[in-house]
C-alpha atoms as a PDB file:
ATOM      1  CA  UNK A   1      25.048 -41.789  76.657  1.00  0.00           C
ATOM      2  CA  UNK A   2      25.168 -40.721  73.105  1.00  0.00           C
ATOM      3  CA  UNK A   3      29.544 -40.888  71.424  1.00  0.00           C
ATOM      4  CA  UNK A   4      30.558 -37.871  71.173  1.00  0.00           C
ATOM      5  CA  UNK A   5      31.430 -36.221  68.033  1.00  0.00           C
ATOM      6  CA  UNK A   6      35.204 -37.342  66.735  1.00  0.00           C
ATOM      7  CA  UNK A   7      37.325 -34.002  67.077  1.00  0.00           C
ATOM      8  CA  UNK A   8      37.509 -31.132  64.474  1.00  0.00           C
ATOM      9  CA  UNK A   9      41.031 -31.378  62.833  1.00  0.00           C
ATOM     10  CA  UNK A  10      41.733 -28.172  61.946  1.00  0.00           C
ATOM     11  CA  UNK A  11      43.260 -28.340  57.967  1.00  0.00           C
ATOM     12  CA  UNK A  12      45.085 -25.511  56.826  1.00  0.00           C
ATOM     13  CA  UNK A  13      45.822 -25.139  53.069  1.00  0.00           C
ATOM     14  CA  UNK A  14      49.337 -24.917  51.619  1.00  0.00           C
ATOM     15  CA  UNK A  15      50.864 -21.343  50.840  1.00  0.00           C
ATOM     16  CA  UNK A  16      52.748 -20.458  48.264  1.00  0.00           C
ATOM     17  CA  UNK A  17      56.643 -19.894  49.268  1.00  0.00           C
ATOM     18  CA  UNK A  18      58.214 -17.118  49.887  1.00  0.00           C
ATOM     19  CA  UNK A  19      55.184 -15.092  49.556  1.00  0.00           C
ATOM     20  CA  UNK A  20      55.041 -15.645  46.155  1.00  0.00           C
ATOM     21  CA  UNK A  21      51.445 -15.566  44.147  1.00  0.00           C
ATOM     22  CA  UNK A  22      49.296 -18.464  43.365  1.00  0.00           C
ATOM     23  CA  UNK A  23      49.112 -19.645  40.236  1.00  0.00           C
ATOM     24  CA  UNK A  24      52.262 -18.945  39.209  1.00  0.00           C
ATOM     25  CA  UNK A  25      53.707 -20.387  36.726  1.00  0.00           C
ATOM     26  CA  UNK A  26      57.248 -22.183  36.439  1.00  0.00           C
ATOM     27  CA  UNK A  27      59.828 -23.315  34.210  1.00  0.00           C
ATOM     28  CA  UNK A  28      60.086 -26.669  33.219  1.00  0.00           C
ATOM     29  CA  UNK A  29      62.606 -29.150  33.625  1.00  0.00           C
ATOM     30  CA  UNK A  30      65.241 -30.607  31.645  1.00  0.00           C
ATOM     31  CA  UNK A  31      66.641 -33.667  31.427  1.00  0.00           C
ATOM     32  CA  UNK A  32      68.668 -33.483  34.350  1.00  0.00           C
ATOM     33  CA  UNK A  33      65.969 -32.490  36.390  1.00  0.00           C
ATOM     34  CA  UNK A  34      66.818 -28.342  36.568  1.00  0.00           C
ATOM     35  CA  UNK A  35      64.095 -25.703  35.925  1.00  0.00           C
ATOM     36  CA  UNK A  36      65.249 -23.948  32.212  1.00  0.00           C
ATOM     37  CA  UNK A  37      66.392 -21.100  32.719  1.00  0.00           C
ATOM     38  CA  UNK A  38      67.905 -17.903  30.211  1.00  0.00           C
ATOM     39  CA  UNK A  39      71.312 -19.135  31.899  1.00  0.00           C
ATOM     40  CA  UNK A  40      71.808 -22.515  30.551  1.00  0.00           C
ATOM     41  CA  UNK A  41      74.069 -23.824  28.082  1.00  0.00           C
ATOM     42  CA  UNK A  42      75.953 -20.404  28.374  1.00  0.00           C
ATOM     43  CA  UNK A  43      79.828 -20.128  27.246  1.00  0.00           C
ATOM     44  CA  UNK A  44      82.326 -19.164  29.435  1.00  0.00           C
ATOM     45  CA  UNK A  45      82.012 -14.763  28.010  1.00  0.00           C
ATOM     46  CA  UNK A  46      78.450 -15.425  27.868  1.00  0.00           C
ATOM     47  CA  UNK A  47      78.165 -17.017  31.926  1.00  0.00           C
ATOM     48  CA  UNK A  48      80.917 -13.973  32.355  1.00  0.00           C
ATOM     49  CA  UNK A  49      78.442 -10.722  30.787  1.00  0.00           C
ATOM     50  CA  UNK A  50      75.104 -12.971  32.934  1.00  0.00           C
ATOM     51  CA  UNK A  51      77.256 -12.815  36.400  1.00  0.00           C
ATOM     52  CA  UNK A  52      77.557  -9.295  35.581  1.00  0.00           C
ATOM     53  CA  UNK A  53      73.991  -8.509  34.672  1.00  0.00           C
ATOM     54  CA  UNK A  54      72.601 -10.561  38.286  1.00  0.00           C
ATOM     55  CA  UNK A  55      75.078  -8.337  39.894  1.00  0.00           C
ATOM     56  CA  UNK A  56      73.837  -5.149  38.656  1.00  0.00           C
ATOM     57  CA  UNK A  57      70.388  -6.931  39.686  1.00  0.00           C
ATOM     58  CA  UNK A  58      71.829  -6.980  43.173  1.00  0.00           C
ATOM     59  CA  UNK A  59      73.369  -3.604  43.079  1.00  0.00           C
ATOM     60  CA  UNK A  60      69.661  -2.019  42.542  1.00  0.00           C
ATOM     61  CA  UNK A  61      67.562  -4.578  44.512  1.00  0.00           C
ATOM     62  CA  UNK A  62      70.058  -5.616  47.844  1.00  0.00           C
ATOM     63  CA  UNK A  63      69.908  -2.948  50.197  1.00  0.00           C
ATOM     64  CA  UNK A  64      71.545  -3.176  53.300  1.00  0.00           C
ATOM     65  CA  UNK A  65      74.250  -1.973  55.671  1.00  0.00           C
ATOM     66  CA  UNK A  66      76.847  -0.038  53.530  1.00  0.00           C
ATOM     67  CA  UNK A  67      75.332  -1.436  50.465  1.00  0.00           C
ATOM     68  CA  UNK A  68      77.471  -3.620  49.870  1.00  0.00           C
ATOM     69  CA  UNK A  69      76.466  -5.106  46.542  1.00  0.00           C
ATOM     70  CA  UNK A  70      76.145  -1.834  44.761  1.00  0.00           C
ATOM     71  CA  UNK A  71      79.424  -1.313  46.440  1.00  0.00           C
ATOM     72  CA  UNK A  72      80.726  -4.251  45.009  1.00  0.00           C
ATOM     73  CA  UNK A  73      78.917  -3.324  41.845  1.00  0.00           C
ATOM     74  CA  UNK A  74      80.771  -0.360  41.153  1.00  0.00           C
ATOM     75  CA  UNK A  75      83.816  -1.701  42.619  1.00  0.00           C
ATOM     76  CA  UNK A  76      83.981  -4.674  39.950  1.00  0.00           C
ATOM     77  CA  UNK A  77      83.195  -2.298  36.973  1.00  0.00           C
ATOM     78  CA  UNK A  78      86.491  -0.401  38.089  1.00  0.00           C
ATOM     79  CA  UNK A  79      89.052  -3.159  38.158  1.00  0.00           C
ATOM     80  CA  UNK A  80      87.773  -6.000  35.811  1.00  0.00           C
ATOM     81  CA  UNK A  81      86.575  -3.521  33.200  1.00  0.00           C
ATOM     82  CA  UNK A  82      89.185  -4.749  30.539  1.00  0.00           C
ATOM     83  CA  UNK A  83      87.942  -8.474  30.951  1.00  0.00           C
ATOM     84  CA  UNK A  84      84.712  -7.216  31.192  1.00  0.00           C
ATOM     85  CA  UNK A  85      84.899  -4.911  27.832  1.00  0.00           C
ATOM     86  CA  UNK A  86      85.929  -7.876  26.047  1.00  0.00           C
ATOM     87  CA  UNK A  87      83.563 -10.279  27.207  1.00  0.00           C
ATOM     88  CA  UNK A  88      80.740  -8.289  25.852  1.00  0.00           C
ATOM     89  CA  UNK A  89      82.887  -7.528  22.739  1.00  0.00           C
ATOM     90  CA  UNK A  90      82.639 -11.787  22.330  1.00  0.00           C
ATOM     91  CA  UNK A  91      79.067 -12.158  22.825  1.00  0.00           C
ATOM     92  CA  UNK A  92      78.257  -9.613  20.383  1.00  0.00           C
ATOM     93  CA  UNK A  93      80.454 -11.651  18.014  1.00  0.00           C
ATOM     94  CA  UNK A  94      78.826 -14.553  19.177  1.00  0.00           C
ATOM     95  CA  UNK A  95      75.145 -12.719  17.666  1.00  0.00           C
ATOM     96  CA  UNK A  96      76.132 -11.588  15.062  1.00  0.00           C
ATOM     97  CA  UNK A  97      77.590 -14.971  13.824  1.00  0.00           C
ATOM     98  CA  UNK A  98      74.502 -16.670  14.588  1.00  0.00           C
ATOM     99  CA  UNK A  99      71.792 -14.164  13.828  1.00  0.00           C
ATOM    100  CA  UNK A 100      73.527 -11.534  11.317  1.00  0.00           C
ATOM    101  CA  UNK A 101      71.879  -8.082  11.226  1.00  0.00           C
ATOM    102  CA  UNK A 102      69.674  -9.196  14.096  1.00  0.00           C
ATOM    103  CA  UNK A 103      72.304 -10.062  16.392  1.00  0.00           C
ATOM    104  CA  UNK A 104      71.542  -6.793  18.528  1.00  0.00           C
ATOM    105  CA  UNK A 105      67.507  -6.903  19.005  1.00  0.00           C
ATOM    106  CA  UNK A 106      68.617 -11.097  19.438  1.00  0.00           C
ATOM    107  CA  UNK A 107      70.884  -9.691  22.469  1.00  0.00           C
ATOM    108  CA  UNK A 108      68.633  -7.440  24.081  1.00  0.00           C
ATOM    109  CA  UNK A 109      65.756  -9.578  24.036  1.00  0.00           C
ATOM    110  CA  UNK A 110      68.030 -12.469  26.106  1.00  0.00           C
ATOM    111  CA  UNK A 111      69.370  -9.256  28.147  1.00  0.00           C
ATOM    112  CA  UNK A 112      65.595  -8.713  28.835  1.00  0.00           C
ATOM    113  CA  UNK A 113      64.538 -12.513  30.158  1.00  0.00           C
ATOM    114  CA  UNK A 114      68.072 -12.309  32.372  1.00  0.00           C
ATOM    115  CA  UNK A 115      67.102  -8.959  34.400  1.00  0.00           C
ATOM    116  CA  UNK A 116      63.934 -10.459  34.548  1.00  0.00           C
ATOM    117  CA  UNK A 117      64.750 -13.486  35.901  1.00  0.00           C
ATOM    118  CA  UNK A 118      67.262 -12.221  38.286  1.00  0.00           C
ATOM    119  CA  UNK A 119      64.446 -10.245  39.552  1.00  0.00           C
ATOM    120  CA  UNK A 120      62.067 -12.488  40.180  1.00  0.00           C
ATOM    121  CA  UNK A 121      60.317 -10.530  43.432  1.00  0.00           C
ATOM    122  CA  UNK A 122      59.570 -13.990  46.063  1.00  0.00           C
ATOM    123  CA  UNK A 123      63.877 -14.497  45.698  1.00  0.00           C
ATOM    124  CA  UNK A 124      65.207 -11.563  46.506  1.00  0.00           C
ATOM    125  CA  UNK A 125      65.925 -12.101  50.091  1.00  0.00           C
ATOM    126  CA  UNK A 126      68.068 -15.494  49.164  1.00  0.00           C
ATOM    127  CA  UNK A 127      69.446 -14.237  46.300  1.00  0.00           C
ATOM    128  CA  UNK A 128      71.183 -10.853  47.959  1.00  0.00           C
ATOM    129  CA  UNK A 129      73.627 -13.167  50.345  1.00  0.00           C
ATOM    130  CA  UNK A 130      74.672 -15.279  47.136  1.00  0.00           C
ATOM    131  CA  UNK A 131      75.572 -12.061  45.228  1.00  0.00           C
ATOM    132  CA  UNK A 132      77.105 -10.315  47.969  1.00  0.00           C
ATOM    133  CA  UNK A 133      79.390 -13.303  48.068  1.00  0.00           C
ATOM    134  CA  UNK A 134      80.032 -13.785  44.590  1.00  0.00           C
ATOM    135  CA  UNK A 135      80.987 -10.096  44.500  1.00  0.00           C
ATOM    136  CA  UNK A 136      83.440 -10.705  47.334  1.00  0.00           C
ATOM    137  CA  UNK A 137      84.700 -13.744  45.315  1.00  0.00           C
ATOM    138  CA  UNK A 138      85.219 -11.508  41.932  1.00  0.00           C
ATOM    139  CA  UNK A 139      86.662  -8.597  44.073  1.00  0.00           C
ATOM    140  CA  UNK A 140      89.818 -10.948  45.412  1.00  0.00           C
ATOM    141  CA  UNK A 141      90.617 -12.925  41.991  1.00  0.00           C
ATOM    142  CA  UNK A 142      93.357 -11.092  39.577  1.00  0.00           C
ATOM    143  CA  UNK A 143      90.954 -10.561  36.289  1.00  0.00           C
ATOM    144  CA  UNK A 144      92.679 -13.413  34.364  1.00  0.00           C
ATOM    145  CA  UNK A 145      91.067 -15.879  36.559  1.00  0.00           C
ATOM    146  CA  UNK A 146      87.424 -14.343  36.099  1.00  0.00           C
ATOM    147  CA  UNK A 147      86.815 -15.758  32.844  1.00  0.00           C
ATOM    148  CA  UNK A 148      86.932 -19.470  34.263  1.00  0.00           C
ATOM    149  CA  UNK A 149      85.386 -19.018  37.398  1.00  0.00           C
ATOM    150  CA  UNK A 150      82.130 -17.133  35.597  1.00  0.00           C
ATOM    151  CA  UNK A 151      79.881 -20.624  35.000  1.00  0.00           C
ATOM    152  CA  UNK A 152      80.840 -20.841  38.695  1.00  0.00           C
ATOM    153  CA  UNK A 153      79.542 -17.740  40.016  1.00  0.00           C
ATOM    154  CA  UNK A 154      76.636 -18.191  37.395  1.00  0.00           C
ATOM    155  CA  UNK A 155      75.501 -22.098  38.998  1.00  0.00           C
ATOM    156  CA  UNK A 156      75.729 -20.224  42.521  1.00  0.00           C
ATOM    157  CA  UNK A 157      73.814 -16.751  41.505  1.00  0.00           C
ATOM    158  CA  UNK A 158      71.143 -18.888  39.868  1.00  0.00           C
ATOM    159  CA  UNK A 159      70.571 -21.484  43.013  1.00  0.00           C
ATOM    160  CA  UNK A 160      68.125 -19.646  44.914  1.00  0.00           C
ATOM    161  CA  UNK A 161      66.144 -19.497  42.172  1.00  0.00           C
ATOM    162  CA  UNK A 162      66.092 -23.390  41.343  1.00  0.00           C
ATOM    163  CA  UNK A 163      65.786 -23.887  45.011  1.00  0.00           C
ATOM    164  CA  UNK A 164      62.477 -21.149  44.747  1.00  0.00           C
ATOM    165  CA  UNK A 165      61.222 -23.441  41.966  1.00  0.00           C
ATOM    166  CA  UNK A 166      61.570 -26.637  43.247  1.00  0.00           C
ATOM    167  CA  UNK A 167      59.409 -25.187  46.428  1.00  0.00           C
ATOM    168  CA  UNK A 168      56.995 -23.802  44.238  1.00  0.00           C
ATOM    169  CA  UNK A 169      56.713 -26.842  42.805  1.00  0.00           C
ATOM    170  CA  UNK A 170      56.264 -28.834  46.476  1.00  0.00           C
ATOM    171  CA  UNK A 171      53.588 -25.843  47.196  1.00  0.00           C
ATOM    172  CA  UNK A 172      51.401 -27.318  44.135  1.00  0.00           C
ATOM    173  CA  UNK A 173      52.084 -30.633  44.961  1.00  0.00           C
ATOM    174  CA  UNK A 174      50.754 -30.226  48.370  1.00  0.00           C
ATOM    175  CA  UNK A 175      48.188 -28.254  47.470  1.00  0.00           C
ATOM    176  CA  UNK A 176      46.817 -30.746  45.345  1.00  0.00           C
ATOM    177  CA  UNK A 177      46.969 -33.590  48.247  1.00  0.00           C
ATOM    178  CA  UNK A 178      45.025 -31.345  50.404  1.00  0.00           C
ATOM    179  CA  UNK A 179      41.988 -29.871  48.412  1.00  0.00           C
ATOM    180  CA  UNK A 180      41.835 -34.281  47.406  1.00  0.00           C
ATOM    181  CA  UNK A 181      41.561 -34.700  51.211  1.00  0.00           C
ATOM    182  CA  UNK A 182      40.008 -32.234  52.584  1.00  0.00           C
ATOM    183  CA  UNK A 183      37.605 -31.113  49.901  1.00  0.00           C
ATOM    184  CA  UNK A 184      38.497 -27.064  49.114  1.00  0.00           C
ATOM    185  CA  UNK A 185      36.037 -25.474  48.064  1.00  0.00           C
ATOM    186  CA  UNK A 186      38.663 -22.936  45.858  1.00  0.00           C
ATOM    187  CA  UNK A 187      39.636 -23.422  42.548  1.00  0.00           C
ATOM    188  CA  UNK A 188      42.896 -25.315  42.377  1.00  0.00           C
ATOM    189  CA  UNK A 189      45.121 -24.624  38.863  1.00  0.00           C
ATOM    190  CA  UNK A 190      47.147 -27.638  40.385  1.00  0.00           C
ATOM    191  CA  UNK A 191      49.735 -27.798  36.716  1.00  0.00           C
ATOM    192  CA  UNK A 192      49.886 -24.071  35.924  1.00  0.00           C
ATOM    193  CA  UNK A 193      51.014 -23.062  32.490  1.00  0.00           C
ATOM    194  CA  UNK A 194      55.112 -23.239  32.271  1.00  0.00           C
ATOM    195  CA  UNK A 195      56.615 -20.871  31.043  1.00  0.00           C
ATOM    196  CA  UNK A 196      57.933 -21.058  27.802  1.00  0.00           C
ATOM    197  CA  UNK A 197      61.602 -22.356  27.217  1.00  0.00           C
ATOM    198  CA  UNK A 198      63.876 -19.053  27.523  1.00  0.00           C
ATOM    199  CA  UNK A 199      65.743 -18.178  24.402  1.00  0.00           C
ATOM    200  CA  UNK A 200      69.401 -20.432  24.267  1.00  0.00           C
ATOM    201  CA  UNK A 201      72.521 -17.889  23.719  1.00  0.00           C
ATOM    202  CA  UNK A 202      74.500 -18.767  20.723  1.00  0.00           C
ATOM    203  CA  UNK A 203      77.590 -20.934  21.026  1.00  0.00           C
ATOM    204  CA  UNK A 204      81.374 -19.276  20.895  1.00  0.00           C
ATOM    205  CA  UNK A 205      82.959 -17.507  17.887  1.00  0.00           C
ATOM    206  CA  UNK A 206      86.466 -17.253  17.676  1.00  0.00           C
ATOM    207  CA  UNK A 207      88.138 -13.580  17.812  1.00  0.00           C
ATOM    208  CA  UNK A 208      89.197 -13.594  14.109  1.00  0.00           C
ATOM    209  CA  UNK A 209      85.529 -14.089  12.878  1.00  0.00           C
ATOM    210  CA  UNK A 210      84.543 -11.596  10.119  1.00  0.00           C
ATOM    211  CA  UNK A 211      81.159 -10.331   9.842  1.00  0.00           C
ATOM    212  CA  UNK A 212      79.590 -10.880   5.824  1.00  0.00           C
ATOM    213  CA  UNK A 213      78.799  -7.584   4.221  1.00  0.00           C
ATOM    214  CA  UNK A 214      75.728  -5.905   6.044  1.00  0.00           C
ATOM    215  CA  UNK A 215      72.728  -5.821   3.508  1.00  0.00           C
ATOM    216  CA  UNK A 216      71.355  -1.939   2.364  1.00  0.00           C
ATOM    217  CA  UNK A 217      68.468  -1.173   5.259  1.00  0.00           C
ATOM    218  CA  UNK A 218      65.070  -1.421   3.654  1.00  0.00           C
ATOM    219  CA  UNK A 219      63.259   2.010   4.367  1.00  0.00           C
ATOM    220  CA  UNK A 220      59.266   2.529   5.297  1.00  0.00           C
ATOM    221  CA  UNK A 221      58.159   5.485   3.728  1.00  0.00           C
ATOM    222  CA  UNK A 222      58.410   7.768   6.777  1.00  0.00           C
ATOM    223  CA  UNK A 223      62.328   7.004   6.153  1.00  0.00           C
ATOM    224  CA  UNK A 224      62.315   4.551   8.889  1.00  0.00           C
ATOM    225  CA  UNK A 225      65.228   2.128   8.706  1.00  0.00           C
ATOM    226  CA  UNK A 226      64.810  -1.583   8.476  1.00  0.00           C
ATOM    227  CA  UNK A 227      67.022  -4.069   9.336  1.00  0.00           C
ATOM    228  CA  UNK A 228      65.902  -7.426   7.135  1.00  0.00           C
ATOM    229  CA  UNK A 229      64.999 -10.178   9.288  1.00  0.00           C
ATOM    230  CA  UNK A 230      65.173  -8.178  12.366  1.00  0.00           C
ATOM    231  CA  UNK A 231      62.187  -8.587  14.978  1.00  0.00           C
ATOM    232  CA  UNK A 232      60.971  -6.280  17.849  1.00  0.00           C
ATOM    233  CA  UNK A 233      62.476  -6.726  21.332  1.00  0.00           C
ATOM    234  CA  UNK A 234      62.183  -4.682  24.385  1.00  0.00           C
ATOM    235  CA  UNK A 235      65.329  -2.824  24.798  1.00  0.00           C
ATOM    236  CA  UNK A 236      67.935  -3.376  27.767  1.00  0.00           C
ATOM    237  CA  UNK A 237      70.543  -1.161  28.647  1.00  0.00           C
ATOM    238  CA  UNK A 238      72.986  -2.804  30.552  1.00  0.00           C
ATOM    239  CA  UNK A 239      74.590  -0.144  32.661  1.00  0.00           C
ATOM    240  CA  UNK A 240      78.434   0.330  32.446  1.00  0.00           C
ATOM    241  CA  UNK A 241      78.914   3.534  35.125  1.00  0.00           C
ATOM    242  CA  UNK A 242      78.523   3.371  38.813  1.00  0.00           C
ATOM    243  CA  UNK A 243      75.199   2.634  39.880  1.00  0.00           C
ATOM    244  CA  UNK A 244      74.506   6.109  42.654  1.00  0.00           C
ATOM    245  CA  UNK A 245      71.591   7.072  44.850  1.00  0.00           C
END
């Protein structure tokens, strides 16, 4: 009687988490072992205007019954808006002291990498609990304490996403072990590109720093102004009204 054939184990590759695509690439890790991210080495105004700017993510993205973070949104632009006001007043001290007459396009282009971040599709639906917490959080504190607990709020806004990368990161590893094993016929990209380290914010200025004299704007011949030493960046308006629909 001839052996029968050993049994067909079924192998099933590895998704990507949270429905996210393949070959998608990821931040790379510092020393301590967390993805980089647009949010590290913030100061306190700085951690303060990002909390902010992942809220207004929420606000837009979290939908839900009552809303509530674009409830809390609106709510938190109402009675912290003189912490708030001045917070963004010391980060654009902040630019300018390190980057001069480029401070602004410096700003917007960090502004630009945060929304982005914070909107990182695959997240959402961990992300909108955290915020609608945090919101709670900033909703009950007197706005004297807000300043301290922003790096806070910031570690606890940006979890979910080092928790997305570190599963994205499992995913590939997985993925690798099982096209060795099992012999996939796809194309594995098993070490994707990372993505490039995000740009670092500029450390903290003290309130009585004066600006040096702005230079004369260079002009194009269509009468363009020219800021020297400024570079193009996409443009980010942080919204400071109520966020309807």
């Amino acid at each position: 009687m001839p052996t029968p054939p050993p049994p067909v184990v079924r192998t099933i590759k590895p998704l990507p988490p949270m429905g996210a695509v393949e070959d998608m690439s990821i931040p790379e890790v510092d020393a301590e072992g967390k993805y980089l991210t647009p949010n590290r080495g913030v100061t306190a105004n700085t951690a303060l205007w990002h909390v902010r700017m992942a809220l207004n993510v929420a606000a837009l993205s979290c939908h839900g019954a009552g809303e509530p973070a674009r409830v809390q949104y609106n709510r938190m632009l109402h009675v912290h808006k003189d912490i708030l006001r001045e917070a963004n007043a010391a980060v654009d001290r902040n630019y300018t002291a390190a980057y001069g007459s480029a401070g602004l396009q410096s700003r917007e282009l960090l502004n630009t990498v945060v929304y982005n971040f914070f909107s990182l599709p695959p997240v959402t639906k961990s992300f909108c609990p955290v915020a609608v917490d945090v919101g709670a959080k900033i909703l009950a504190m007197p706005s004297n304490q807000l300043l301290a607990y922003a790096p806070e709020a910031l570690t606890a806004l940006e979890k979910p996403f080092q928790e997305f990368y570190e599963a994205y990161a499992d995913y590939l590893r997985r993925l690798a072990e099982w096209q060795s094993r099992f012999g996939g016929t796809v194309t594995v990209i098993v070490s994707p590109t990372p993505l490039p380290p995000p740009p670092k914010p500029p450390a903290e200025i003290s309130p009585g720093f004066v600006p040096p004299p702005a230079l004369p704007p260079l002009r194009e011949e269509s009468g363009q102004a020219l800021v020297p030493g400024a570079t193009s960046a996409p443009r980010v308006n942080v919204p400071t009204f109520p966020i309807r629909r």
